[in-house]
Protein backbone atom coordinates (compact mmCIF):
# COMPACT_ATOMS: atom_id res chain seq x y z
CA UNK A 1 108.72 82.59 101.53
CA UNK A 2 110.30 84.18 104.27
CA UNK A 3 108.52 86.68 106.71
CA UNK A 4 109.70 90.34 106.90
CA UNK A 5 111.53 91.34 110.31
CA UNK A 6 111.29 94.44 112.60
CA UNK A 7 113.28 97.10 110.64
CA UNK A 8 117.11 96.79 112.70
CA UNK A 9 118.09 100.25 111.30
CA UNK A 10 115.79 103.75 109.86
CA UNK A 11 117.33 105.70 106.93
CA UNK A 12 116.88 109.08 106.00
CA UNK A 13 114.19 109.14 103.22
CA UNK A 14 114.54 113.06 101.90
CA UNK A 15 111.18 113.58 99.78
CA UNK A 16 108.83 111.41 103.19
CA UNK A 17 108.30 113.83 105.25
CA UNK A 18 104.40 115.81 105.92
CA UNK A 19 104.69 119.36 107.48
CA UNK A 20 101.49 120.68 106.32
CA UNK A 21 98.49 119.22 106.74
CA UNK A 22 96.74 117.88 103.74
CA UNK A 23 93.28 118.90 105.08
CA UNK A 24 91.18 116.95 102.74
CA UNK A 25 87.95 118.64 104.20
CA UNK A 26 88.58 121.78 102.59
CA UNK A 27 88.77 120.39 98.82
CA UNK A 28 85.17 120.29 98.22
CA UNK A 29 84.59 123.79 100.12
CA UNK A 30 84.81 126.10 97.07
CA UNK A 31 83.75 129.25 98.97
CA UNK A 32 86.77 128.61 100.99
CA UNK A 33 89.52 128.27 98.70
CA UNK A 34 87.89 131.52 96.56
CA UNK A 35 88.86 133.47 99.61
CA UNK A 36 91.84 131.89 100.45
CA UNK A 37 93.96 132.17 97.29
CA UNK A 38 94.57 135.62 97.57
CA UNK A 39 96.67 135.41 100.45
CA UNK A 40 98.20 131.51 100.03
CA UNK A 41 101.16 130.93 98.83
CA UNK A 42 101.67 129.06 95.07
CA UNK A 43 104.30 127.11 93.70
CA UNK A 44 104.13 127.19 90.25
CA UNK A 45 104.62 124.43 88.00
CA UNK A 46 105.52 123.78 84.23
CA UNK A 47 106.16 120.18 82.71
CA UNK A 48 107.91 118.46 85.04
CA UNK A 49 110.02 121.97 86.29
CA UNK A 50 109.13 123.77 89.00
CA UNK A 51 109.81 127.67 88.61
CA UNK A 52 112.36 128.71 91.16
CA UNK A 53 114.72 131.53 92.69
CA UNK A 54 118.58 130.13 92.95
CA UNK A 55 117.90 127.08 94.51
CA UNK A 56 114.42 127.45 96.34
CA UNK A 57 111.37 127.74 95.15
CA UNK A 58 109.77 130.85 94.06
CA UNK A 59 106.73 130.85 96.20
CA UNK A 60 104.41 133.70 95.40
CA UNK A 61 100.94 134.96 96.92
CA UNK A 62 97.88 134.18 94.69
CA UNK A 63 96.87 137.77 94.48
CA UNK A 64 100.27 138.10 92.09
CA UNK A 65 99.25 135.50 89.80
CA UNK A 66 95.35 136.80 89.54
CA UNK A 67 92.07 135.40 90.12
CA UNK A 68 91.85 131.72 91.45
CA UNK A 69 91.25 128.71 88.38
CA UNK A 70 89.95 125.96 89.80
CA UNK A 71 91.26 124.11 86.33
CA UNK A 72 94.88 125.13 87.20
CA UNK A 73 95.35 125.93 90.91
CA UNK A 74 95.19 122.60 93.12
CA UNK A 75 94.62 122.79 96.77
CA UNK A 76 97.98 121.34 98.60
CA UNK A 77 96.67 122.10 102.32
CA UNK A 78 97.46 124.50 105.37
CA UNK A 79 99.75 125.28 108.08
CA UNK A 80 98.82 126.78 111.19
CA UNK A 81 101.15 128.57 113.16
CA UNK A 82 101.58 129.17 116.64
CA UNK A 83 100.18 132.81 116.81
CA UNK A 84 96.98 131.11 115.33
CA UNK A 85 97.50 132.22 111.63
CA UNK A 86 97.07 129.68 109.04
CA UNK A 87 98.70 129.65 105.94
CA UNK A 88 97.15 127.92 103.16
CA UNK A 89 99.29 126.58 99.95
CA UNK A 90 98.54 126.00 96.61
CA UNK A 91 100.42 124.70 93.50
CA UNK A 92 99.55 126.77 89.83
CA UNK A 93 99.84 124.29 87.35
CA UNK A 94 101.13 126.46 84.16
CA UNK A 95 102.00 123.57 81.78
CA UNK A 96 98.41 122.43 81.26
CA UNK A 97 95.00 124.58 81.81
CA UNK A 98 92.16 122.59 81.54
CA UNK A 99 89.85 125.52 81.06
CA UNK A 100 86.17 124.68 80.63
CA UNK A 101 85.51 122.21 77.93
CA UNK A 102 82.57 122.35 75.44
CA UNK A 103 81.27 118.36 75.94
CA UNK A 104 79.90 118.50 72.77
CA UNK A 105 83.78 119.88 71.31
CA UNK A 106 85.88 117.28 73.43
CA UNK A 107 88.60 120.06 73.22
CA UNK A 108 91.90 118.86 74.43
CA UNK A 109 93.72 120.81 77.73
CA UNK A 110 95.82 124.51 76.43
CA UNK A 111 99.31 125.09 77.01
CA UNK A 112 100.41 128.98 78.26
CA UNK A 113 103.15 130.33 78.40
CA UNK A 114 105.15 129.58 81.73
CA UNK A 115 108.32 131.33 83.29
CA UNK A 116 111.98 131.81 81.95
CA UNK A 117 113.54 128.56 81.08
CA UNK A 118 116.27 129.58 83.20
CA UNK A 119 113.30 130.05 86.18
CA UNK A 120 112.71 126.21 85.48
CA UNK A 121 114.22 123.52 87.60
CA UNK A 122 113.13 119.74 88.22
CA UNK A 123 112.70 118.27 91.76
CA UNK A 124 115.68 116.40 91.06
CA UNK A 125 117.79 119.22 90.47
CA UNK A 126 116.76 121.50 93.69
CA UNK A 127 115.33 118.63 96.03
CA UNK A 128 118.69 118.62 98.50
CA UNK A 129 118.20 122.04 98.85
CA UNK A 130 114.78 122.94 99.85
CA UNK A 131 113.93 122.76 103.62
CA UNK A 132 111.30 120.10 104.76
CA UNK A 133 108.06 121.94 104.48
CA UNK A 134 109.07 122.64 100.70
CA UNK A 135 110.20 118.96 99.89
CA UNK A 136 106.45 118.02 101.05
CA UNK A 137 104.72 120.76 99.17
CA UNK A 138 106.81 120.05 95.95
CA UNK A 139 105.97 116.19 96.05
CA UNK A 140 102.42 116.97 96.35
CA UNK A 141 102.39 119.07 94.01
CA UNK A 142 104.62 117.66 91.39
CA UNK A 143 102.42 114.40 91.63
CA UNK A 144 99.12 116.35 91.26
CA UNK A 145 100.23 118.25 88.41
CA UNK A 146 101.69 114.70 86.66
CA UNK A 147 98.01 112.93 87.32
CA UNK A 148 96.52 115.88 85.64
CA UNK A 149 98.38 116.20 82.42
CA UNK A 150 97.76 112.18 82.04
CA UNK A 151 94.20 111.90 82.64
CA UNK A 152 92.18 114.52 81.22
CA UNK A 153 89.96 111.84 79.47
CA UNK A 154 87.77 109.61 81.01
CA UNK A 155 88.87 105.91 81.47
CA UNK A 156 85.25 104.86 81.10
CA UNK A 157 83.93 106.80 78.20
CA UNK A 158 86.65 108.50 76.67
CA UNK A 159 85.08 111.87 76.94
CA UNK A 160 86.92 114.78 78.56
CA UNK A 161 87.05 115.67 82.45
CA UNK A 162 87.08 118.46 84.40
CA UNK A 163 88.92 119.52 87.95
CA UNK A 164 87.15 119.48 90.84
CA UNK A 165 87.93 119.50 94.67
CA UNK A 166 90.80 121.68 94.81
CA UNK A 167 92.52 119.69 92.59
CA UNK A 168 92.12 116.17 93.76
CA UNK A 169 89.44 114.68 91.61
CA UNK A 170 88.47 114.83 88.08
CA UNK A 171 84.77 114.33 87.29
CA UNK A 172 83.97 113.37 83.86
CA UNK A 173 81.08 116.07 81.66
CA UNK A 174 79.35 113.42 80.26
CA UNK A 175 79.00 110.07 82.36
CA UNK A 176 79.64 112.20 85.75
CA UNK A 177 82.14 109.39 86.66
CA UNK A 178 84.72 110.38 89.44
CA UNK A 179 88.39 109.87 89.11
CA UNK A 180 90.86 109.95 91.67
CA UNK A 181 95.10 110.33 91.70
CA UNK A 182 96.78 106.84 91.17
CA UNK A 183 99.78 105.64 93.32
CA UNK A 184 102.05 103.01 91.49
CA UNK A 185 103.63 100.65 93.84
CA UNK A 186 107.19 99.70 93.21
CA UNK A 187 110.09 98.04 96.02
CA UNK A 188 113.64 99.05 96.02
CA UNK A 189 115.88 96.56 97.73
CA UNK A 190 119.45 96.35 98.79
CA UNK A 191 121.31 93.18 98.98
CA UNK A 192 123.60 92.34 100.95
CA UNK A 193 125.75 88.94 101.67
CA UNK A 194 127.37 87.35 104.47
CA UNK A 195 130.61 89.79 104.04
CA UNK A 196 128.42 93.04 104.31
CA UNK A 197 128.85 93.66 100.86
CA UNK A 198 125.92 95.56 98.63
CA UNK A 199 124.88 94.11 94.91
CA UNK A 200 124.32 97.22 92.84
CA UNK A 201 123.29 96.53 88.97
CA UNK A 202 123.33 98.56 85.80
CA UNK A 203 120.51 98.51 83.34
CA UNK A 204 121.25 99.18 79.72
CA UNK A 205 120.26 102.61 79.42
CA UNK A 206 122.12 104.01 81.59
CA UNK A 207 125.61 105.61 81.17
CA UNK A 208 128.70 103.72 81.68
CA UNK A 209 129.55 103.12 85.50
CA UNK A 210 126.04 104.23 86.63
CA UNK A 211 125.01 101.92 89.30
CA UNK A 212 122.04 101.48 91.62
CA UNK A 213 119.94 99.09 93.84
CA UNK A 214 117.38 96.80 91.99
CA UNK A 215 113.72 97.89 92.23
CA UNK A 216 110.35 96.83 89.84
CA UNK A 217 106.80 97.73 90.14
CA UNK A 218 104.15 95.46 92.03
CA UNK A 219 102.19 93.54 90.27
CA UNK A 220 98.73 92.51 90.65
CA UNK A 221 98.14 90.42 93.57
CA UNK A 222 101.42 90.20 94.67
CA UNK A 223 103.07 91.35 97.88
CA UNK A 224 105.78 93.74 98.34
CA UNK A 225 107.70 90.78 99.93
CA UNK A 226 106.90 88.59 97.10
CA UNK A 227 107.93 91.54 94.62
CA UNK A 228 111.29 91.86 96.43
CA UNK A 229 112.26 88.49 95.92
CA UNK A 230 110.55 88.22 92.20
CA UNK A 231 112.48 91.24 91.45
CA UNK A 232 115.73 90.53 92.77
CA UNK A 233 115.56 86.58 91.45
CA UNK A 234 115.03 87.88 88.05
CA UNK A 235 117.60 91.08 87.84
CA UNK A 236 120.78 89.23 89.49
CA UNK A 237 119.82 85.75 89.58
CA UNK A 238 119.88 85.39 93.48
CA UNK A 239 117.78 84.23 96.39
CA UNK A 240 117.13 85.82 99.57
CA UNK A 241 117.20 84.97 103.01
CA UNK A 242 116.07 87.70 105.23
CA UNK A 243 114.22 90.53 104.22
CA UNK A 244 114.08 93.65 106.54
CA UNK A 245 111.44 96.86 105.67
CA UNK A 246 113.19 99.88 105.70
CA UNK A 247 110.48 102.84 105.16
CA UNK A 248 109.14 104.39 102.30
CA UNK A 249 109.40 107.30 100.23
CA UNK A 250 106.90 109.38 97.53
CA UNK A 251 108.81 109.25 93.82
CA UNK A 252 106.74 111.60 91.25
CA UNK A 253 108.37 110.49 88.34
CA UNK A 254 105.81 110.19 87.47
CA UNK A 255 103.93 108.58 90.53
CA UNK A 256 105.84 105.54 92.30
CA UNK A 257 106.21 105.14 95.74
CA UNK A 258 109.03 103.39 96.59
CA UNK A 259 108.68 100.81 98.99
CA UNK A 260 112.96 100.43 100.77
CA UNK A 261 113.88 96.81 101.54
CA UNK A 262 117.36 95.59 102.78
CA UNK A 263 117.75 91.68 102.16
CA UNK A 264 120.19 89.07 102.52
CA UNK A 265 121.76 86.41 100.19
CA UNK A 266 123.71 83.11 101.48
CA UNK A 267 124.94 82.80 97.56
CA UNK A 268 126.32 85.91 96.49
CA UNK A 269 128.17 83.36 93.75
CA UNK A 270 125.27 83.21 91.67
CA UNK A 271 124.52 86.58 90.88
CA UNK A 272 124.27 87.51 87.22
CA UNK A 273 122.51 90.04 85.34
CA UNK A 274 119.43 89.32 83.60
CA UNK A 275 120.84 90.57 80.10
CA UNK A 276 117.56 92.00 79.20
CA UNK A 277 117.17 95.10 81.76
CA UNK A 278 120.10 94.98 84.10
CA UNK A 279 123.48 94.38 81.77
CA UNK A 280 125.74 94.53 84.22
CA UNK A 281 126.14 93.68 88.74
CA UNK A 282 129.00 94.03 90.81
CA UNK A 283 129.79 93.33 94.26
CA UNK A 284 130.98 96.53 96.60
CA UNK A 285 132.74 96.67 99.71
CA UNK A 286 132.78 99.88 101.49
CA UNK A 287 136.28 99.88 100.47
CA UNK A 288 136.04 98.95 96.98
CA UNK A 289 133.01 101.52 96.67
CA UNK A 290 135.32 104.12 98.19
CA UNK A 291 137.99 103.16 95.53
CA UNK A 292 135.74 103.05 92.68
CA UNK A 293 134.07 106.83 93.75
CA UNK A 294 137.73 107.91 93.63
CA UNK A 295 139.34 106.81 90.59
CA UNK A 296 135.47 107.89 88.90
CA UNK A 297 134.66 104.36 87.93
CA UNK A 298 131.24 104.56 90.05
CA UNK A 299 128.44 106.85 89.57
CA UNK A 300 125.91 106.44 91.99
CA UNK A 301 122.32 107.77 92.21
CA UNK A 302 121.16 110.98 93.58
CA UNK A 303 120.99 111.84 97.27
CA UNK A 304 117.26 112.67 97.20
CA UNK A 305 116.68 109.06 95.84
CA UNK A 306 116.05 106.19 98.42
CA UNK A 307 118.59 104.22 96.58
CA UNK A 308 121.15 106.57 97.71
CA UNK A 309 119.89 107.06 101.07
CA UNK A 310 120.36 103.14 101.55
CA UNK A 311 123.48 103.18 100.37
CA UNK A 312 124.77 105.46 102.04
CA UNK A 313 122.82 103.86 105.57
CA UNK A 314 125.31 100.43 104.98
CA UNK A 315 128.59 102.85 103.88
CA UNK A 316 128.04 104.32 106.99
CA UNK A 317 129.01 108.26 108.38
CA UNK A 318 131.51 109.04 106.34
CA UNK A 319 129.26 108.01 102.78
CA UNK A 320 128.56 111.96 103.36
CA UNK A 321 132.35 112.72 102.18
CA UNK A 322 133.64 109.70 100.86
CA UNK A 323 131.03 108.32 98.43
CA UNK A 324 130.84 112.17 97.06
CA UNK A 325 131.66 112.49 93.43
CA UNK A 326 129.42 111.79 90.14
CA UNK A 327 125.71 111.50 90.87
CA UNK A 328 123.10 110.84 88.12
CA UNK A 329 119.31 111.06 88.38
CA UNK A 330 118.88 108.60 84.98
């Protein structure tokens, strides 16, 4: 097994970045976040879809939206400003209210009613266009809201739970058993061989030309290093010979975070797809990449997406015209 090198190049991971601080001390202070939802600003959120205005989200003050639920409205952290002023941000969860629950009844989280469809747009949809602060405040958000909808029972007893501090932690009614947002761990790797040319695969269910870099979820006691070269060994058949760590990037669909690797193989002749997930690989040079994007035989993956991003780190500064065409998210 080889051992991971200093990272020779950064690459511009869209949904990493932290402009408001988290401020974990205030989730248990109830009296505070009474007071401060009247003047915070909420994102609101419905099943995946975040409601919106054009392109941005439609951020409005908590006094529009009424009284503060702890059940629905999850504590996403402050900013404070330079004149001293802090703003404070939370995310409205409309999909699911988990209002309080009768132990005894075991009742099951209510839907209400949410925003225009037309209001609704997923992360993946208005990501490239929200500025910074928004991007961090949407991933938060989005991966609260996911948790939520997922574990409303407890994993220990079965029974139901309720929200508690701001948002982060659900507490079961009967067994009083605390449970806590999960994080699954998954690598994304780029390979490369001795021509500086990228391996991109295709798995079955995806449309016709779609094409990305290989990724899988850790698995128990294993490394990210180890998972890189499980992974890639049993998607395209080949071995690796350097591995270099490239950064890594929140995905809340519904709760990876992607781990960016860029690796090298001395036998690009023995890639082949597995057959079982990946049905199809192909070898790219920037030209052939630039020829495929052209004639629309290549769809590549979404800019937000740290597949794209690496991509577009080995194309080089012109991936920003040349490689644009055909994107899908799937």
């Amino acid at each position: 097994m080889m051992t991971p090198s200093t990272p020779e190049k950064s690459i511009r991971l869209p949904l990493s970045v932290a402009e408001v601080d988290r401020a974990a001390h205030l989730r248990t202070d109830e009296k505070y976040l009474q007071s401060a939802w009247k003047d915070a600003f909420v994102l609101q959120f419905n099943d995946e879809k975040f409601v919106t205005n054009s392109q941005q989200l439609d951020i409005v003050l908590g006094a529009q939206l009424g009284d503060y639920r702890s059940e629905s409205d999850y504590f996403l952290g402050v900013n404070q400003l330079a004149n001293g002023v802090v703003e404070n941000f939370f995310v409205r969860n409309l999909g699911v209210i988990n209002s309080v629950v009768d132990p005894e009844q075991n009742l099951e989280p209510q839907a209400i009613s949410a925003s225009k469809d037309e209001n609704l747009k997923s992360l993946r949809e208005i990501g490239s266009f929200l500025s910074p602060r928004d991007i961090g405040l949407a991933v938060h958000a989005q991966g609260l809201a996911n948790w939520h909808k997922k574990h409303t029972r407890c994993s220990q007893c079965g029974a139901a739970t309720t929200v508690i501090s701001g948002g982060s932690v659900r507490k079961c009614l009967i067994d009083e058993s605390e449970h806590y947002p999960r994080t699954d761990s998954a690598i994304i790797v780029l390979v490369k061989d001795d021509q500086d040319r990228v391996l991109l695969g295709r798995q079955k269910v995806w449309p016709k030309n779609r094409f990305s870099t290989f990724a899988g979820f850790v698995e128990p006691g294993e490394s990210f290093e180890h998972c890189v070269v499980r992974e890639v060994s049993e998607e395209a058949g080949v071995s690796l010979s350097k591995i270099n760590y490239l950064g890594s990037q929140p995905w809340p669909f519904p709760a990876s975070l992607m781990i960016a690797f860029e690796a090298i193989t001395t036998k690009p002749e023995s890639a082949r797809p597995d057959g079982e997930e990946i049905e199809e690989i192909r070898w790219f040079s920037r030209a052939d990449m630039k020829a495929a994007i052209a004639s629309n035989s290549l769809i590549l993956p979404l800019e937000i997406s740290v597949a794209r991003q690496m991509i577009n780190s080995w194309y080089g500064d012109s991936a920003v015209t040349e490689l644009k065409g055909n994107e899908s998210w799937r």
